[in-house]
C-alpha atoms as a PDB file:
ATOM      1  CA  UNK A   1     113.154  74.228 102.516  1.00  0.00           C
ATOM      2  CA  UNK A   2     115.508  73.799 105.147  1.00  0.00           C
ATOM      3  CA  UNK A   3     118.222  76.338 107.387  1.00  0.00           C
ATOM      4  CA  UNK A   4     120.515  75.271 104.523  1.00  0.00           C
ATOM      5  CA  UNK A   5     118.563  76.578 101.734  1.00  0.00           C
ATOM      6  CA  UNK A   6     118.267  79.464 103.482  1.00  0.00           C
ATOM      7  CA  UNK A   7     121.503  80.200 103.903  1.00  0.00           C
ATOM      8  CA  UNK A   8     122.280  79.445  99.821  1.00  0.00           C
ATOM      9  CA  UNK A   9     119.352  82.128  99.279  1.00  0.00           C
ATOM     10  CA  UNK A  10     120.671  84.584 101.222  1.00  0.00           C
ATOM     11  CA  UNK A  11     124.258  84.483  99.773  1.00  0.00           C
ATOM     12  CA  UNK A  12     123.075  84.644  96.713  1.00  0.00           C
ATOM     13  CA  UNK A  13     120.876  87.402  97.539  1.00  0.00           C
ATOM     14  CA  UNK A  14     123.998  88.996  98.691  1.00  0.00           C
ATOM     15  CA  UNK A  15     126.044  88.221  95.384  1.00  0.00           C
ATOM     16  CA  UNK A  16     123.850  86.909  92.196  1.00  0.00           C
ATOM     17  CA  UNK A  17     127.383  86.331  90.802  1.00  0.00           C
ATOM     18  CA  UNK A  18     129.310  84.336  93.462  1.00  0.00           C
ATOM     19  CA  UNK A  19     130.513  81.043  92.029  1.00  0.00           C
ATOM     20  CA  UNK A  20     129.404  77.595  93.120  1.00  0.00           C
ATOM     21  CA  UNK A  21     132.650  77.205  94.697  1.00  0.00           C
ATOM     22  CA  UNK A  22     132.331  80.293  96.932  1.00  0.00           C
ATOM     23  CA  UNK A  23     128.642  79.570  97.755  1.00  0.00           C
ATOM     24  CA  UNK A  24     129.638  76.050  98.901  1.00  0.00           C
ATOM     25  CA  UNK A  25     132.585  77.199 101.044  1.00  0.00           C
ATOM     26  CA  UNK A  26     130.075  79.834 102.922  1.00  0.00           C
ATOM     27  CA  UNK A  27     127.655  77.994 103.538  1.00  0.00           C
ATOM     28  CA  UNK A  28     129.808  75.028 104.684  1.00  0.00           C
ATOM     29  CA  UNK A  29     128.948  72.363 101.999  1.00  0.00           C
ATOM     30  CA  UNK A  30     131.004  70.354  99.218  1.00  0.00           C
ATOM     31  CA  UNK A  31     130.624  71.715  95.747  1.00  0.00           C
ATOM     32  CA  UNK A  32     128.137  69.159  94.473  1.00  0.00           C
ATOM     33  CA  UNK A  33     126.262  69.086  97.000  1.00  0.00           C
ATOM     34  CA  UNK A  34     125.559  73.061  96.954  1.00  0.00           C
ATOM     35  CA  UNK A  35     124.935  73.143  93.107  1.00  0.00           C
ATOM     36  CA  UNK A  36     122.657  70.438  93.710  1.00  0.00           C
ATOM     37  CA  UNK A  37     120.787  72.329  96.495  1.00  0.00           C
ATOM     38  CA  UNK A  38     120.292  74.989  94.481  1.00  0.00           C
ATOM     39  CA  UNK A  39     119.621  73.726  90.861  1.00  0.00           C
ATOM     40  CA  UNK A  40     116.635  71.665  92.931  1.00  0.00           C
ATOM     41  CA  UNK A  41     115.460  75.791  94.517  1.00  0.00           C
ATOM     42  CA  UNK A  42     115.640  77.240  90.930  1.00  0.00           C
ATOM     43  CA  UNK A  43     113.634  74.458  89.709  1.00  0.00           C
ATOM     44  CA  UNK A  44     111.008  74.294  92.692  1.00  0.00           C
ATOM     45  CA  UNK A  45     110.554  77.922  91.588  1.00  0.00           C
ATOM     46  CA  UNK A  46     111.617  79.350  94.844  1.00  0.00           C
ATOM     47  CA  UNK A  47     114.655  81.226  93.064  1.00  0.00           C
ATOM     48  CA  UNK A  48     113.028  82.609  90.085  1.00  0.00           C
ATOM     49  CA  UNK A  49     115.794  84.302  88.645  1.00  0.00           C
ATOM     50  CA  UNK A  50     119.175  86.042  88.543  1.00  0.00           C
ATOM     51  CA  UNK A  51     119.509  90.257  87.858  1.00  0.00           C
ATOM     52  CA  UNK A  52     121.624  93.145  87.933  1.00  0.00           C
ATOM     53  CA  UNK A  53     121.035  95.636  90.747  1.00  0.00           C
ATOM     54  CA  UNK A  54     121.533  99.124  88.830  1.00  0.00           C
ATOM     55  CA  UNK A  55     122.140 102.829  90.452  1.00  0.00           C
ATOM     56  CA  UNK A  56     119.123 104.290  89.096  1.00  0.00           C
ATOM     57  CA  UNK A  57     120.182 108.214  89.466  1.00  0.00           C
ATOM     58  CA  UNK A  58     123.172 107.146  87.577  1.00  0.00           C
ATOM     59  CA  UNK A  59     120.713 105.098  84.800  1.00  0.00           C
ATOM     60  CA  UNK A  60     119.077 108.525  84.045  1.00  0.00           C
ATOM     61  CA  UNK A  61     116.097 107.447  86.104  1.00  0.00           C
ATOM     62  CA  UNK A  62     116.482 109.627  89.449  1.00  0.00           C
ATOM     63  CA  UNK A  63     112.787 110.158  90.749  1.00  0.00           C
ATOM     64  CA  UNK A  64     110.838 107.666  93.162  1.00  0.00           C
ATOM     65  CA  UNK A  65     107.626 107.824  93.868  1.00  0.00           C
ATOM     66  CA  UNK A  66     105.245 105.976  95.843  1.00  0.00           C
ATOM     67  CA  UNK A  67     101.455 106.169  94.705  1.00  0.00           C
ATOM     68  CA  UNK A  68      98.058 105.374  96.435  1.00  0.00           C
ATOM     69  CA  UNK A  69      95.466 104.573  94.056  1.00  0.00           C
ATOM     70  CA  UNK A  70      91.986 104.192  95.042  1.00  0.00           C
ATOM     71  CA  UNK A  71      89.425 102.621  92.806  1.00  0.00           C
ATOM     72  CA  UNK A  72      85.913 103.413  92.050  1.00  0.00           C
ATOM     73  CA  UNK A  73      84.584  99.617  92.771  1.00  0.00           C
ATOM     74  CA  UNK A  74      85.760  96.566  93.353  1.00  0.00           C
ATOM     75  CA  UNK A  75      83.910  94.786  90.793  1.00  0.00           C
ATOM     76  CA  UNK A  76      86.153  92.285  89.205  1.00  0.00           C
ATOM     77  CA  UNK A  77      85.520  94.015  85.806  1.00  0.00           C
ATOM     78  CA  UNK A  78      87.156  97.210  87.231  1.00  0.00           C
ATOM     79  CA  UNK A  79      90.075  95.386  89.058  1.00  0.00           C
ATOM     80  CA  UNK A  80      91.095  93.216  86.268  1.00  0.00           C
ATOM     81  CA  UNK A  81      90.931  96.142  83.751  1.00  0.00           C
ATOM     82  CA  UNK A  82      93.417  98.600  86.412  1.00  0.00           C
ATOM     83  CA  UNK A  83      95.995  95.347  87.159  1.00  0.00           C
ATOM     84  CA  UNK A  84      96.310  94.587  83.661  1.00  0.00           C
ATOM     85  CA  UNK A  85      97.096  98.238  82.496  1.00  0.00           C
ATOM     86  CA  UNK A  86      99.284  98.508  85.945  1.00  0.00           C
ATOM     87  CA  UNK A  87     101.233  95.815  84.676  1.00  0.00           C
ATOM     88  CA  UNK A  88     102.294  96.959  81.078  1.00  0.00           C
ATOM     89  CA  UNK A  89     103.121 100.782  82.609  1.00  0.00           C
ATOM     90  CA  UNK A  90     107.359  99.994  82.895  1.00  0.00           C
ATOM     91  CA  UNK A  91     107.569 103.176  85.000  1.00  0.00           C
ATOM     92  CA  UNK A  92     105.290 101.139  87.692  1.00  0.00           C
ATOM     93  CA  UNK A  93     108.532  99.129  89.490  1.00  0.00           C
ATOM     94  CA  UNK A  94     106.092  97.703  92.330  1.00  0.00           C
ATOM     95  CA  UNK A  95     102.488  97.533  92.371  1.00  0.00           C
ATOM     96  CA  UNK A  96     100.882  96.222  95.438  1.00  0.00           C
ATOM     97  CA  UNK A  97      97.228  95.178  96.384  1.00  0.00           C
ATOM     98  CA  UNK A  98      96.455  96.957  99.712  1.00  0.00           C
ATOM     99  CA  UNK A  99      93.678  96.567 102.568  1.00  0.00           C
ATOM    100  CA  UNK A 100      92.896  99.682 104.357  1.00  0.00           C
ATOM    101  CA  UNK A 101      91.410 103.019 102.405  1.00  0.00           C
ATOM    102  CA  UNK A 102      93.734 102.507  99.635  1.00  0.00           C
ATOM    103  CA  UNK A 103      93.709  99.995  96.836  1.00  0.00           C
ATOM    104  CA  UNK A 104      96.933  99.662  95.715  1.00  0.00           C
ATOM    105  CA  UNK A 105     100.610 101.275  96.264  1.00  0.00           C
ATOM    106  CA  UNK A 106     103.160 101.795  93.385  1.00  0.00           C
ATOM    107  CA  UNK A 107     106.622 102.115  93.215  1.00  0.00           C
ATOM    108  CA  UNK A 108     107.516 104.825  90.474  1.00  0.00           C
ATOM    109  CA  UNK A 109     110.491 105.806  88.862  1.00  0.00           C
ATOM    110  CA  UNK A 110     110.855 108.707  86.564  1.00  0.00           C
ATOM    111  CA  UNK A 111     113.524 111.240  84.905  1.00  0.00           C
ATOM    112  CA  UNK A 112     112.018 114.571  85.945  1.00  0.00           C
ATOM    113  CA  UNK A 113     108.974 116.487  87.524  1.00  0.00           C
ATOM    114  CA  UNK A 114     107.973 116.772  83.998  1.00  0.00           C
ATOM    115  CA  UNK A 115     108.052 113.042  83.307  1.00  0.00           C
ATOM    116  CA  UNK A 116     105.864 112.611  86.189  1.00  0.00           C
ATOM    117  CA  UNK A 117     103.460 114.554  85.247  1.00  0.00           C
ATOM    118  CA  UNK A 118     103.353 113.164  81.722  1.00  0.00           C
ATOM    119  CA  UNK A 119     103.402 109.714  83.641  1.00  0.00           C
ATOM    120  CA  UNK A 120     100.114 110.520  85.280  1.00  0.00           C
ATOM    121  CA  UNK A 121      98.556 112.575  82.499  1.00  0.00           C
ATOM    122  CA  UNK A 122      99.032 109.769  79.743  1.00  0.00           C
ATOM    123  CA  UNK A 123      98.851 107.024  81.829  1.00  0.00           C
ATOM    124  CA  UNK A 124      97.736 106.460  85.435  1.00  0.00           C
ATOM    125  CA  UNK A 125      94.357 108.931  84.274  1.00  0.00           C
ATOM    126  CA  UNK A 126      93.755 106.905  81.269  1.00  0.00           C
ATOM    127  CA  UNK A 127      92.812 103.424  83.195  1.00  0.00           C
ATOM    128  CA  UNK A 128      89.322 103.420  83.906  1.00  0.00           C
ATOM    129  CA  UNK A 129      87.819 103.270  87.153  1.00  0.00           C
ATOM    130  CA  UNK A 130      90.560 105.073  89.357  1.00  0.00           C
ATOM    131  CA  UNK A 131      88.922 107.499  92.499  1.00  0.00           C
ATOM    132  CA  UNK A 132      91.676 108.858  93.756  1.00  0.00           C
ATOM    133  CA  UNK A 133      95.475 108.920  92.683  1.00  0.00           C
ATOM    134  CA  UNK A 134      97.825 110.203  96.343  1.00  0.00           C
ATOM    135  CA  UNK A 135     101.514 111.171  95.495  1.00  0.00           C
ATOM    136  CA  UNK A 136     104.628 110.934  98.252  1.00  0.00           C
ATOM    137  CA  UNK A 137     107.878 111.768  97.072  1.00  0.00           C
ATOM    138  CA  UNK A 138     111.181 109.919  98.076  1.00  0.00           C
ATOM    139  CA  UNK A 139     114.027 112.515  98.250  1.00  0.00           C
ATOM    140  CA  UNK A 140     116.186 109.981 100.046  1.00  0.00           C
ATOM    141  CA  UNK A 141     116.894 106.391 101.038  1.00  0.00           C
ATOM    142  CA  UNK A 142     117.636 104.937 104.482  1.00  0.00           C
ATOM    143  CA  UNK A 143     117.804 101.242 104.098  1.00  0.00           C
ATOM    144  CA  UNK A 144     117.405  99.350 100.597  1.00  0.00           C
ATOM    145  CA  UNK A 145     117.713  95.675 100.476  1.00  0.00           C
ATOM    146  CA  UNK A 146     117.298  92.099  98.727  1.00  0.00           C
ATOM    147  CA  UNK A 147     118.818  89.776 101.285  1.00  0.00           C
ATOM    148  CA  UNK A 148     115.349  88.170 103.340  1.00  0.00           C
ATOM    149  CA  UNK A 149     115.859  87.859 107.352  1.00  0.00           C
ATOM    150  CA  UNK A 150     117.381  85.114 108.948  1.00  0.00           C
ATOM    151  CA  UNK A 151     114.083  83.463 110.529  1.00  0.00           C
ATOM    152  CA  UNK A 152     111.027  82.098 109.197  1.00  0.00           C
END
């Protein structure tokens, strides 16, 4: 991937809906050879696919919340089993692998208070194997974005 590619990413990053037209005239390139370019990233895997970027207050869906799990082991049994629940839970936005005193960090969205605690009630205590479950609330956000930086 070259300074080129990069620049196609982040446009599209930017707008998932510009046309090829657009995308070839900022990024300084004929048509053809942008389409081209970027057929050759969605095939390579590096683009992996076009979305809509939705208000989520506005979608009914108003609560974030970030969540440190801890497990009991590490045994691969235990692991597998809390990753492949994490992964069917569509509350769970995010769910990353940590090193440190956590295990993992997940991004949660939810309607209510209520909904929360149903959340972790029905379904974060049910998976087996989970120590310790820490809760931060988001009540606001300063910076949200898609678009990667410039160098790499």
């Amino acid at each position: 991937m070259d300074a080129k590619d990069r620049q196609i990413i982040r446009e599209l990053q930017k707008d998932g809906r510009i046309t090829n037209q657009d995308l070839a005239d900022r990024v300084n390139l004929s048509p053809s050879p942008c389409l081209r370019r970027l057929r050759l990233l969605e095939e390579a895997g590096v683009i992996k696919g076009y979305t809509a970027l939705v208000d989520q207050k506005a979608y009914g869906l108003p609560i974030t919340v970030f969540i440190r799990v801890r497990l009991e082991r590490h045994g691969e049994a235990v692991v597998r089993t809390f990753e492949e629940h994490v992964a069917r839970i569509e509350e769970v936005l995010d769910c990353y692998l940590l090193a440190g005193g956590d295990d993992y960090l997940l991004r949660v969205i939810v309607a209510s208070l209520e909904a929360y605690e149903d959340f972790i009630r029905r379904k974060l205590h049910a998976i087996p194997g989970v120590a310790s479950i820490d809760t931060s609330f988001a009540y606001g956000v300063v910076k949200q974005t898609r678009v990667f930086p410039v160098g790499a």
